[in-house]
C-alpha atoms as a PDB file:
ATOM      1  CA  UNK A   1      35.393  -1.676  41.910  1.00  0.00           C
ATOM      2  CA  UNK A   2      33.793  -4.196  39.765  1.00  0.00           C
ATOM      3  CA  UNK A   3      29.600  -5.335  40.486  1.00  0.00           C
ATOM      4  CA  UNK A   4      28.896  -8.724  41.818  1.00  0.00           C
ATOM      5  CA  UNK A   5      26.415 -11.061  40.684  1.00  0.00           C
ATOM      6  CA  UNK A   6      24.574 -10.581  37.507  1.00  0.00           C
ATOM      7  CA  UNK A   7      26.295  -8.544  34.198  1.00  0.00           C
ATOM      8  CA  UNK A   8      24.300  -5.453  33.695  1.00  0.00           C
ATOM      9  CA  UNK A   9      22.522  -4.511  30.875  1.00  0.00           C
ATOM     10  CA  UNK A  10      23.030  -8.025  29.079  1.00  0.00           C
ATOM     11  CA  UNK A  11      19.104  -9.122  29.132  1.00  0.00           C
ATOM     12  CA  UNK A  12      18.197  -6.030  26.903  1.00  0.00           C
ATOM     13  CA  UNK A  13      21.072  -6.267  24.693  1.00  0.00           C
ATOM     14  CA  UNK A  14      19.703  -9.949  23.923  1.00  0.00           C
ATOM     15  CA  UNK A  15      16.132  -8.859  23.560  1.00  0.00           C
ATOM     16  CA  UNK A  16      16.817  -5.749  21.627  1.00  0.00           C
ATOM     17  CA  UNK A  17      18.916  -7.810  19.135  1.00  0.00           C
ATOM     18  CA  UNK A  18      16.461 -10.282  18.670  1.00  0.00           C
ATOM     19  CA  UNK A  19      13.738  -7.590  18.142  1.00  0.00           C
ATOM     20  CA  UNK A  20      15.753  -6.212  15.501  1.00  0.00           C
ATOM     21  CA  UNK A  21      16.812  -9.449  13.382  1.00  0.00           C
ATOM     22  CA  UNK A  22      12.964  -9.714  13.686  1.00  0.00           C
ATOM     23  CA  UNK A  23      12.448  -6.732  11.875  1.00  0.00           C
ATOM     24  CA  UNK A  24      14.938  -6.842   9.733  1.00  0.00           C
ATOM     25  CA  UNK A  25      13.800 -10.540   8.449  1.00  0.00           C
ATOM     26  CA  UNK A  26      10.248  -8.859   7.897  1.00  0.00           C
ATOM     27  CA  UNK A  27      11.595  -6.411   5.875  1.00  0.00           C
ATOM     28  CA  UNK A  28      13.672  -8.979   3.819  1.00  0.00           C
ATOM     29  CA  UNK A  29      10.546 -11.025   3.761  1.00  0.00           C
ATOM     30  CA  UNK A  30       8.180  -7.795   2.200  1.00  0.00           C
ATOM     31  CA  UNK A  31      10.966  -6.965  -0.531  1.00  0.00           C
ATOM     32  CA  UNK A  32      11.018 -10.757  -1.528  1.00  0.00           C
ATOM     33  CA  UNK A  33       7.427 -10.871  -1.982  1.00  0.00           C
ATOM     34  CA  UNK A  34       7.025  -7.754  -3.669  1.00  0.00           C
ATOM     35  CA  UNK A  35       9.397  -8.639  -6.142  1.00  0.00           C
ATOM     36  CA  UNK A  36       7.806 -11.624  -6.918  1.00  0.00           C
ATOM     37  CA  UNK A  37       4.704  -9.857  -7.409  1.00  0.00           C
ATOM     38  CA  UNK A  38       6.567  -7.791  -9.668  1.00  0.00           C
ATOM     39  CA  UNK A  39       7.793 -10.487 -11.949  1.00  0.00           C
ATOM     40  CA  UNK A  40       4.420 -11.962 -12.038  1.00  0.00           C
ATOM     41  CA  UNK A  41       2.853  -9.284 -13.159  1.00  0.00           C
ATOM     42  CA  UNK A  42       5.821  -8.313 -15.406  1.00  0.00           C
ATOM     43  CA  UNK A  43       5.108 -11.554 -16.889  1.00  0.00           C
ATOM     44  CA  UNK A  44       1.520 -11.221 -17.608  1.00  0.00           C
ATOM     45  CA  UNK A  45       1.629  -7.767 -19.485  1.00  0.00           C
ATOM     46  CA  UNK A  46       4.293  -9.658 -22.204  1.00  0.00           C
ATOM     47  CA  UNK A  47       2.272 -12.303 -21.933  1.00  0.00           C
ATOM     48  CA  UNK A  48      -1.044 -10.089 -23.124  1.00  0.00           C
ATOM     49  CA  UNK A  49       1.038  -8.050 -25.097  1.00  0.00           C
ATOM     50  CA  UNK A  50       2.270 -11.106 -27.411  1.00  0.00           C
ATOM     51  CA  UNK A  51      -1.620 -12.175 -27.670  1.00  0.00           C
ATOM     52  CA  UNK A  52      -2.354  -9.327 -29.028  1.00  0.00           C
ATOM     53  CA  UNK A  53      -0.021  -9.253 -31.716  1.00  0.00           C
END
């Protein structure tokens, strides 16, 4: 026999999905921004390293 009314468990399906695309997209946003740093300072060091030739 099926429930009536309301589909169970579908609320925390939605909310625990969202919570995870959120961390996921934070993560995605930390590697981004580290490699940027990366290249920037990758950058530099030929940079200082051509000066000094």
């Amino acid at each position: 026999m099926a429930k009536t009314g309301r589909d169970k468990n579908t609320k925390n399906k939605a909310k625990h999905s969202r919570l995870v695309d959120q961390k996921k997209n934070k993560k995605r946003k930390e590697a981004d921004l580290r490699k940027e740093r990366l290249t920037a300072l990758k950058q530099k060091i030929k940079e200082n390293k051509e000066n000094e030739k």
